[in-house]
Protein backbone atom coordinates (compact mmCIF):
# COMPACT_ATOMS: atom_id res chain seq x y z
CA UNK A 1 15.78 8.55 -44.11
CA UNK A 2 12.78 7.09 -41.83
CA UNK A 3 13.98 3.27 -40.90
CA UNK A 4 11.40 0.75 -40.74
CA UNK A 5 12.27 0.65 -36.57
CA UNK A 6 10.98 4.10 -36.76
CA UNK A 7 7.31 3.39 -38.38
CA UNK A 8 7.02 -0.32 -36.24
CA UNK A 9 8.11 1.78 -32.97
CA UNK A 10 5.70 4.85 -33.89
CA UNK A 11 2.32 3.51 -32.63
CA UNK A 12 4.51 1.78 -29.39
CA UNK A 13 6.11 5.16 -28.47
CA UNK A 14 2.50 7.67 -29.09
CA UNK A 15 1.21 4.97 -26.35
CA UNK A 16 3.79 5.17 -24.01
CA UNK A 17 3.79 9.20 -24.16
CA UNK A 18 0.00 9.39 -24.34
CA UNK A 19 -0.08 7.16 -20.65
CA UNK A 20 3.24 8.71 -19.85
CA UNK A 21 1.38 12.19 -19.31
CA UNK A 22 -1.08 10.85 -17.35
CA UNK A 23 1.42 9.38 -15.07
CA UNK A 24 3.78 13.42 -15.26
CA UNK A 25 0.63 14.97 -14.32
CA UNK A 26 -0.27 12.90 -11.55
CA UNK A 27 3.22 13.33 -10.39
CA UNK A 28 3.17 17.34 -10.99
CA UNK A 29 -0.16 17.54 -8.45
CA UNK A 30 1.28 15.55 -5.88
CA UNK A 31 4.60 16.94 -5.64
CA UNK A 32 2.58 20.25 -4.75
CA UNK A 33 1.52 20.76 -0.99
CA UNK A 34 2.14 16.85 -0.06
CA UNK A 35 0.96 16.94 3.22
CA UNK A 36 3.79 15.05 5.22
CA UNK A 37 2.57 13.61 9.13
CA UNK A 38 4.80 14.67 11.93
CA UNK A 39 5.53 14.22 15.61
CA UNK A 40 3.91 16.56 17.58
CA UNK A 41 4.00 17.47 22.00
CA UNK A 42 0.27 18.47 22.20
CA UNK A 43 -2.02 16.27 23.63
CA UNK A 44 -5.37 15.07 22.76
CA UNK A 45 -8.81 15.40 23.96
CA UNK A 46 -9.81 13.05 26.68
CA UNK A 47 -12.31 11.64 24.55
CA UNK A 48 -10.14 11.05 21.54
CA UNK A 49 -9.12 7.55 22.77
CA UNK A 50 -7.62 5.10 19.85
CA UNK A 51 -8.53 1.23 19.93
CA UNK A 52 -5.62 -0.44 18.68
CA UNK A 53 -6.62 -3.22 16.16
CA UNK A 54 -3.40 -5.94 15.36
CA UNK A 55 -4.77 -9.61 13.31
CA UNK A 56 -1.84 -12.48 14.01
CA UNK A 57 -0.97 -15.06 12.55
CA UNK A 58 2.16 -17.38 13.16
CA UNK A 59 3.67 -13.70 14.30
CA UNK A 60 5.92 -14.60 16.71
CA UNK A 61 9.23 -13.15 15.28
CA UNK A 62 7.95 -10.05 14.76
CA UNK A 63 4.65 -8.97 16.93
CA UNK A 64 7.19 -8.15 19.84
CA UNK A 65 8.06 -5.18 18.07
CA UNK A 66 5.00 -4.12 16.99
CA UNK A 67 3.76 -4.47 20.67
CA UNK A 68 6.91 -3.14 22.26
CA UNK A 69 5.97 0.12 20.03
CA UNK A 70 2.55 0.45 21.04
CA UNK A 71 3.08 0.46 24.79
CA UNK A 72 5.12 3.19 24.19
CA UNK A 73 2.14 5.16 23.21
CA UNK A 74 0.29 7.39 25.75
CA UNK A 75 -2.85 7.18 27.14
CA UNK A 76 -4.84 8.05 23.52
CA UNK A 77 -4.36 4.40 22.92
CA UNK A 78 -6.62 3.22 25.46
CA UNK A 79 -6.98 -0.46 24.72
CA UNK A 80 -4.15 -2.72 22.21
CA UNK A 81 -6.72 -6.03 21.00
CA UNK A 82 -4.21 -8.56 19.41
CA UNK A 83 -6.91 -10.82 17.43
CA UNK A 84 -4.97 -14.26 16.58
CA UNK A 85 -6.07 -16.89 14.00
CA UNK A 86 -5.04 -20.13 14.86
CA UNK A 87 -1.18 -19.19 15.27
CA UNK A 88 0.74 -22.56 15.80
CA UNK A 89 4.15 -20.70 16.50
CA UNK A 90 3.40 -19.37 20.24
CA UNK A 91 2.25 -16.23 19.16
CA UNK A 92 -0.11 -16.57 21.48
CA UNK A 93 1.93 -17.33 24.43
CA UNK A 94 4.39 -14.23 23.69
CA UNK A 95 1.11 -11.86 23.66
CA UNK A 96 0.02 -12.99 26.83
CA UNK A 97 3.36 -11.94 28.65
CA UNK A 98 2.61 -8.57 26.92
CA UNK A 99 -0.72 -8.56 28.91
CA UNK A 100 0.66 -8.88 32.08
CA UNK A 101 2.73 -5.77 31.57
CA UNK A 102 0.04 -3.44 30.53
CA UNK A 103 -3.51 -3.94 30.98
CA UNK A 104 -4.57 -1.83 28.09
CA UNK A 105 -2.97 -5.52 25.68
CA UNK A 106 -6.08 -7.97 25.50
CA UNK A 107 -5.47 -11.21 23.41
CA UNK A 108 -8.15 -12.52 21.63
CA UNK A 109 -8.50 -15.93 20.01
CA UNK A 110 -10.60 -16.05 17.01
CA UNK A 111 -9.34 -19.57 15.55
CA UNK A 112 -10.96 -20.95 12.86
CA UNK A 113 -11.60 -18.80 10.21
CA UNK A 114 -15.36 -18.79 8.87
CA UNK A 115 -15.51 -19.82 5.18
CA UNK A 116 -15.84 -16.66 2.91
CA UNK A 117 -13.83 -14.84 5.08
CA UNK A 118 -9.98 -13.35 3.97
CA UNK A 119 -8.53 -13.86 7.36
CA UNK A 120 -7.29 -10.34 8.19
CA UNK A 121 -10.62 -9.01 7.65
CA UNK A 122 -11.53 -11.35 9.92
CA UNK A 123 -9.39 -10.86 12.54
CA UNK A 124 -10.17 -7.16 12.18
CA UNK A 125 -14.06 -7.80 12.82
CA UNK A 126 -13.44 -9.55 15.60
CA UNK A 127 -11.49 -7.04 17.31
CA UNK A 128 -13.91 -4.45 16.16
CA UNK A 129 -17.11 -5.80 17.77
CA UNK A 130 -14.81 -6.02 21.28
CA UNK A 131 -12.87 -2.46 21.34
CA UNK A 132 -14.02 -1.04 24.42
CA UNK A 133 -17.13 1.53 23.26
CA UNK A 134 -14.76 4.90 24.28
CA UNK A 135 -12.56 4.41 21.92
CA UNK A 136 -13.89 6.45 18.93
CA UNK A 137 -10.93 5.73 16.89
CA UNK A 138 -9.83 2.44 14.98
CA UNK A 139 -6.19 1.71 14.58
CA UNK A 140 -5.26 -1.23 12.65
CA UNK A 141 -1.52 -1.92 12.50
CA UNK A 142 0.23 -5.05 11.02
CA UNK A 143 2.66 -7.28 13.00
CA UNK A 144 5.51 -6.16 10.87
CA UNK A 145 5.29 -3.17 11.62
CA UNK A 146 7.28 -0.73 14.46
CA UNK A 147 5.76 2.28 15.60
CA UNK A 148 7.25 5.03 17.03
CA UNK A 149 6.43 6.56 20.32
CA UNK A 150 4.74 9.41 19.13
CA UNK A 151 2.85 7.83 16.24
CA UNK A 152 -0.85 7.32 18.20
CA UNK A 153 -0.69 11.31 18.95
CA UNK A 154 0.48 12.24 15.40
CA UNK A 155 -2.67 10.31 14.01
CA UNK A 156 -4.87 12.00 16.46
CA UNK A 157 -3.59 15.44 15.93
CA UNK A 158 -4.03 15.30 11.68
CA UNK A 159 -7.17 13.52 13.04
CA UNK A 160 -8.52 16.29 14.57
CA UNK A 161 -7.38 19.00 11.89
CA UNK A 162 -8.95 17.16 9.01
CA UNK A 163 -12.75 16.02 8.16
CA UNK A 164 -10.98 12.96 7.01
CA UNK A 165 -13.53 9.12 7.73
CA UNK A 166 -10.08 7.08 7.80
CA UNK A 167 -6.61 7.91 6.47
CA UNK A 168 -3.38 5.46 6.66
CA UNK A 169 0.17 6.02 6.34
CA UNK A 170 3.03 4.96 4.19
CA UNK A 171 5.15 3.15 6.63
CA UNK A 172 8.82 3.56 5.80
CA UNK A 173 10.23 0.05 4.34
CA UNK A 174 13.09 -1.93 5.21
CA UNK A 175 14.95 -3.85 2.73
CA UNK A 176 17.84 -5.82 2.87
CA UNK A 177 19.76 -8.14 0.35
CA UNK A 178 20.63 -7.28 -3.41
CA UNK A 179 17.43 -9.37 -4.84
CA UNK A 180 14.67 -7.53 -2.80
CA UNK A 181 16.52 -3.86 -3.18
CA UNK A 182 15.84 -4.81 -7.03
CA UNK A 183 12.45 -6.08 -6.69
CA UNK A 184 10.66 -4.22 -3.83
CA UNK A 185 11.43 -0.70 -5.29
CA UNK A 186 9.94 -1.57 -8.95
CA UNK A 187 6.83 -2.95 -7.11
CA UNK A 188 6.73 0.38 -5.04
CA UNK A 189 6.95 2.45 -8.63
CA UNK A 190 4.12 0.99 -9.85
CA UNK A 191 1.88 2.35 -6.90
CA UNK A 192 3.27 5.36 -7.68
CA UNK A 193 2.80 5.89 -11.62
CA UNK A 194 -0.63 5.10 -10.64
CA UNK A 195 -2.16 6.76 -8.15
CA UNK A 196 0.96 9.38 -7.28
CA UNK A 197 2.66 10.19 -4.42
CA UNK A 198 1.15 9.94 -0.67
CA UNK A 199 -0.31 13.48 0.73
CA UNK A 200 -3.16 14.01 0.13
CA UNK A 201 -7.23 13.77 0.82
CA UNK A 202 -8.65 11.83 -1.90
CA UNK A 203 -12.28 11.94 -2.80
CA UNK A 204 -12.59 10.34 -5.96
CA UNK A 205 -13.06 5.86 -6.13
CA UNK A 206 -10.09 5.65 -8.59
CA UNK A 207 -7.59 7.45 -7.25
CA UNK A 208 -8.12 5.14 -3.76
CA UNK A 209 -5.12 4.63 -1.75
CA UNK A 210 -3.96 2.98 1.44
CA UNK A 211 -2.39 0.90 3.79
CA UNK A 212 -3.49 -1.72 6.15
CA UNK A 213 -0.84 -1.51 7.71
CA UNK A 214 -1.20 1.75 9.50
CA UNK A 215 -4.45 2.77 8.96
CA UNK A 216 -6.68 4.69 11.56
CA UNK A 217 -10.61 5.08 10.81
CA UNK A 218 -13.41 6.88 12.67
CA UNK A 219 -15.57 4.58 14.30
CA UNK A 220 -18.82 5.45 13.28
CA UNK A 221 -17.76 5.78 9.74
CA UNK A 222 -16.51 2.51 9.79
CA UNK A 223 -19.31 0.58 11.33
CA UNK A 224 -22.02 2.95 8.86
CA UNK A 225 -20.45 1.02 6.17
CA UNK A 226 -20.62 -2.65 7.63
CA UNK A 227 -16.82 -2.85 8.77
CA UNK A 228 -14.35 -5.08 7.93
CA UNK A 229 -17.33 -7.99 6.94
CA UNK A 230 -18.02 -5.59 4.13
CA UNK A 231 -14.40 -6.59 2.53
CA UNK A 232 -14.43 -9.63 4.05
CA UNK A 233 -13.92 -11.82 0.51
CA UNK A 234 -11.13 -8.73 -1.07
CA UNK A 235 -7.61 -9.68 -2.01
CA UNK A 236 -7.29 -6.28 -1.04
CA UNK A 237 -9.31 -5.34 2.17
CA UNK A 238 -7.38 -1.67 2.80
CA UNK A 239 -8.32 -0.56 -0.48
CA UNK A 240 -11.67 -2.22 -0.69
CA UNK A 241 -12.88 -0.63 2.66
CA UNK A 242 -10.49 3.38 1.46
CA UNK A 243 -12.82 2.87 -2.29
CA UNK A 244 -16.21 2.01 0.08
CA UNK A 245 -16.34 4.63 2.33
CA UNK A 246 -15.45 6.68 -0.85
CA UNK A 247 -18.12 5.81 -2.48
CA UNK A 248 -20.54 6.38 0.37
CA UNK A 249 -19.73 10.11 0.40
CA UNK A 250 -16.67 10.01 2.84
CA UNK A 251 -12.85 11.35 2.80
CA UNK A 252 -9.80 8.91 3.28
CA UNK A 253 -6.80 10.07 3.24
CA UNK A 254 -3.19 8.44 2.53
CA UNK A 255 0.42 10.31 4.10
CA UNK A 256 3.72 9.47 4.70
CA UNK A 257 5.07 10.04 8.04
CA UNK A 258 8.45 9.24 8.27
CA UNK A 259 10.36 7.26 10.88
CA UNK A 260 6.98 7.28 13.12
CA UNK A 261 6.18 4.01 11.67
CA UNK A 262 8.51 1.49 9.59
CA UNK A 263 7.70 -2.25 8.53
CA UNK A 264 9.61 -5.11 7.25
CA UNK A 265 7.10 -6.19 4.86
CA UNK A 266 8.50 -9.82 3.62
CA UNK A 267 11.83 -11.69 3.99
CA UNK A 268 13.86 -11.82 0.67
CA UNK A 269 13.27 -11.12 -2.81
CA UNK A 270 10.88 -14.51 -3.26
CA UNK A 271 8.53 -13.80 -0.44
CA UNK A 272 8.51 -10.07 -1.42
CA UNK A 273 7.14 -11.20 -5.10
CA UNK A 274 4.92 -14.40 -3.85
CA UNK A 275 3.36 -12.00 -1.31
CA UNK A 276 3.22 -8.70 -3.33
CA UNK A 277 1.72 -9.58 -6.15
CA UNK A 278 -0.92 -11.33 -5.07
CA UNK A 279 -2.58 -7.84 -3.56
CA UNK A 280 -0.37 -5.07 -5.77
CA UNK A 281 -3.10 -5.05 -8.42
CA UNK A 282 -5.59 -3.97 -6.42
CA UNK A 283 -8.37 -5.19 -8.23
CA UNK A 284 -11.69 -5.41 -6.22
CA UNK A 285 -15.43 -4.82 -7.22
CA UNK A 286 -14.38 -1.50 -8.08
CA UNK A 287 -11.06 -1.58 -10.33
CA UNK A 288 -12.90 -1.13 -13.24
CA UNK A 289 -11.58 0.68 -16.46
CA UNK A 290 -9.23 2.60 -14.42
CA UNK A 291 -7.85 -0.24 -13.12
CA UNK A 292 -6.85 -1.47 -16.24
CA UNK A 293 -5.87 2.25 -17.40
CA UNK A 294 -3.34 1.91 -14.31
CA UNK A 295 -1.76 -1.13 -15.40
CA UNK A 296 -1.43 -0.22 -19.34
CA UNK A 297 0.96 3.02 -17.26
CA UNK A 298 2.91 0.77 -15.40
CA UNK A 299 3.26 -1.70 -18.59
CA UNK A 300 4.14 1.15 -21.15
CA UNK A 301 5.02 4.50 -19.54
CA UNK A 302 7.24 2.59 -16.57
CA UNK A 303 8.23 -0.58 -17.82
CA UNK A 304 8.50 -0.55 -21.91
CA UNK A 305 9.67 3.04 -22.55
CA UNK A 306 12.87 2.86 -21.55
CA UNK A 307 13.70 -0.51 -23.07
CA UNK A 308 12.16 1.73 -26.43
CA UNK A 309 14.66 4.12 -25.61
CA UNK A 310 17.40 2.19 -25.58
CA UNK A 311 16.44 0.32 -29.04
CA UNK A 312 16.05 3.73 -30.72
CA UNK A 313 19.28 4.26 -29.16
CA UNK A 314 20.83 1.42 -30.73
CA UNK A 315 19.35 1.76 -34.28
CA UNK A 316 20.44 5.18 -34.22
CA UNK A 317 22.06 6.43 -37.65
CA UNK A 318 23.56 9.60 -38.85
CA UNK A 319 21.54 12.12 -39.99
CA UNK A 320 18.70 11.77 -37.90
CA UNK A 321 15.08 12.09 -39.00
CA UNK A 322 12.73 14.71 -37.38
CA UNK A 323 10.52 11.92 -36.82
CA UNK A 324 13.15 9.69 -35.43
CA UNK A 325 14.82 12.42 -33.24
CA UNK A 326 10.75 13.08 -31.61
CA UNK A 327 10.38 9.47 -30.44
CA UNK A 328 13.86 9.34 -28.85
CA UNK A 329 12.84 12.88 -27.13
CA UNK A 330 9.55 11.18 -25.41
CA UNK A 331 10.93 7.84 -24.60
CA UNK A 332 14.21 9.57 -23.35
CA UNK A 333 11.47 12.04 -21.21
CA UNK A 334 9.74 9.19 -19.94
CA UNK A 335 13.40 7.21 -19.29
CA UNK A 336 14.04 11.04 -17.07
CA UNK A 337 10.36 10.11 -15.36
CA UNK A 338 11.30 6.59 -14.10
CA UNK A 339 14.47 7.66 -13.10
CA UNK A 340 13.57 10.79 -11.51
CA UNK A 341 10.95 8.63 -9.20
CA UNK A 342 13.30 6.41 -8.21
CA UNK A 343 15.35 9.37 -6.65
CA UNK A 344 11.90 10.38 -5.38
CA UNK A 345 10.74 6.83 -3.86
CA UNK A 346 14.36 6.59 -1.96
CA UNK A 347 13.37 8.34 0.97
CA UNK A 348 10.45 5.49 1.63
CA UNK A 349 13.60 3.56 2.33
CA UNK A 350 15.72 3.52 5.87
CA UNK A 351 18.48 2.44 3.46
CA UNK A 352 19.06 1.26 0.40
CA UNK A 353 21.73 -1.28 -0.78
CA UNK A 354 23.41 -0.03 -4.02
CA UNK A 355 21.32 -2.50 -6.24
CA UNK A 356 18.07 -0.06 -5.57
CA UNK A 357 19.71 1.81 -7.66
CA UNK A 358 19.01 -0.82 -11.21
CA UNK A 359 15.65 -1.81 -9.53
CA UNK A 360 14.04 -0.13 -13.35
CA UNK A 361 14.95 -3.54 -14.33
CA UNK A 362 12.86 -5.47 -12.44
CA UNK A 363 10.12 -3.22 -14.05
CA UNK A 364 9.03 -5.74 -17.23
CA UNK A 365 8.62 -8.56 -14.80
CA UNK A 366 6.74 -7.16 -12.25
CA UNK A 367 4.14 -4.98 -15.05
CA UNK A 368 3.79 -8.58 -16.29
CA UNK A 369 3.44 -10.69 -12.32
CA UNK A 370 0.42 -7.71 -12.03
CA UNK A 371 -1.11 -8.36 -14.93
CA UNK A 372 -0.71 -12.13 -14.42
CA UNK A 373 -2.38 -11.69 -10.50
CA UNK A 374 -4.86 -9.56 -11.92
CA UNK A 375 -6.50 -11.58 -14.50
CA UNK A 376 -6.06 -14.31 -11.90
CA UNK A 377 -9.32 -15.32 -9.94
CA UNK A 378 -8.22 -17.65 -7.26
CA UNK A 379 -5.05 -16.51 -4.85
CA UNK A 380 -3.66 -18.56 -2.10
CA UNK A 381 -2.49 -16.96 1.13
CA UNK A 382 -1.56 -18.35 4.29
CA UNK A 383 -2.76 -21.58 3.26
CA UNK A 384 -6.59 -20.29 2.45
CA UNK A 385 -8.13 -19.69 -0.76
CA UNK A 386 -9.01 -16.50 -2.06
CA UNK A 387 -11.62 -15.89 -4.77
CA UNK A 388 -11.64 -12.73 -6.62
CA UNK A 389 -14.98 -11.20 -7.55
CA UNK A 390 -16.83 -13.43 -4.63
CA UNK A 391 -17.37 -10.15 -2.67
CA UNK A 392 -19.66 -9.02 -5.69
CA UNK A 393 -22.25 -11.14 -4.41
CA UNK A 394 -22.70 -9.01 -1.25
CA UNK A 395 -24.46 -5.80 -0.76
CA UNK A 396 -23.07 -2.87 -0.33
């Protein structure tokens, strides 16, 4: 006999499965021919010199790695410009020991920050308009972050093999603490569900990815499409400036590349969701209807159909409907989906405390801190005020 749970979940669970394919196609593509970055012993062309971009500020714990990693790069990084913001922490003084070891580490004050202006995209144009004119590629790397030796000659070699304007890698993330292995993974999922896994060439505005911090771009492409002043007012400059030079005809890329490059994005579960959310949403001047399609997968397809699973679960009587016994078969499908990601998203990890493991229940919170972000105009970071949807004043 149908239960009334049955008709009031019915609408619920043909949502969930009808955004749930989307999100088992998208999978099913990318798990074909993912196209993985590597370490590799041939050299570059003389002429295919890298300009290392890095924006600081109040960096001092952590730029020492970051800068420690790029000396170790060969000569295809030919000049390392560490653009600081008004750091109050003696970043400053710390990069300037850095450029007494190698000449190829030039500091760069660009204190204060013009009005209009997210800071990083600041800090980015600044650098920009000084890289030494033989470098005809742009690196921007984040403070957090640790490259590996080889990681300048990896870039250069896909580089060279592709007719890619700018690809960036997924850095490999390090975690630590029970709170952020619960949070950070769900917030990694929902990238994920909606734009699939890293590996590919991507040609299309909506299916945008990337990551500012590892990111390498073609000079001329970059500068044909105004540079970083053309995102300067995005919550969101990486994908901004990955959905612009989409739109202008180019081909961006987004890869994982293993232990070339890892990052210790935030410090504990709070700073993970203060700082996360505020950019995870991704909404710019071109989110769109897609944008919001993305979030309705996350909401219902990752986040509500397991909990739908497990109330059909628990209403569950003896004989079972046909009816009833169909919506536990798609929720429990979609249930197999989450889970079967979160095996997949494990190897973005360098390890993963045993609470990663029940990060699918931080997935209702963090579908609703999106949603909250993204309907959100006005985001504070670093102490500056961020206005979405001030950018669509500019031309582009």
């Amino acid at each position: 006999m149908e239960t009334r749970t049955d008709r009031l979940l019915l609408p619920l669970v043909a949502l969930e499965a009808a955004l749930g394919a989307r999100v088992a196609l998208r999978l099913l593509r990318g798990a074909r021919g993912g196209v993985r970055l590597a370490p590799t012993d041939q050299p570059p062309a003389p002429d295919q010199r890298i300009g290392a971009l890095l924006p600081t500020l109040n960096e001092a714990r952590r730029v020492g790695l970051c800068l420690e990693g790029l000396l170790a790069q060969g000569p295809e990084v030919g000049e390392i410009i560490v653009v600081d913001t008004g750091s109050t922490d003696g970043t400053q003084a710390l990069v300037a020991g850095y450029q007494l070891r190698d000449p190829r580490v030039r500091l760069l004050d660009a204190a204060p920050i013009p009005d209009g202006w997210n800071g990083k995209a600041w800090g980015l144009a600044r650098g920009l308009r000084e890289l030494d004119p033989r470098c005809r590629w742009a690196l921007t790397l984040d403070a957090d972050t640790r490259p590996a030796a080889g990681l300048a000659r990896a870039l250069l070699a896909h580089a060279m093999r592709s007719d890619e304007a700018a690809f960036s890698v997924a850095a490999r993330q390090e975690i630590a603490g029970l709170g952020e292995a619960l949070l950070h993974p769900s917030m990694l999922t929902t990238l994920v569900y909606r734009f699939g896994p890293p590996g590919r060439a991507i040609t299309r505005v909506s299916q945008a990815q990337a990551n500012g911090q590892c990111a390498l771009y073609r000079r001329d492409a970059l500068e044909a499409v105004g540079g970083f002043a053309a995102v300067r007012e995005s919550i969101c400059e990486d994908v901004t400036l990955a959905r612009l030079l989409i739109a202008k005809g180019a081909v961006v890329g987004f890869y994982e590349a293993g232990d070339l490059i890892r990052t210790r994005m935030y410090d504990g579960w709070r700073a993970t969701w203060r700082g996360w959310t505020r950019s995870l949403p991704m909404r710019d001047r071109f989110w769109g209807v897609a944008g919001f399609v993305g979030l309705l997968e996350v909401t219902f397809a990752q986040a509500l159909a397991p909990l739908t699973a497990l109330a059909l679960l628990a209403t569950q009587r003896r004989p079972t409907t046909p009816r009833r016994a169909a919506l536990l078969g798609v929720t429990l499908g979609l249930t197999a989906l989450r889970l079967g990601t979160l095996a997949g998203t494990a190897r973005a990890y360098t390890r993963r405390p045993w609470s990663y493991w029940l990060s699918p229940l931080c997935d209702l919170p963090v579908a609703l801190g999106l949603w909250v972000s993204a309907l959100r105009r006005r985001h504070e970071w670093r102490g500056r005020m961020l206005v979405r949807g001030a950018e669509r004043r500019q031309a582009w």
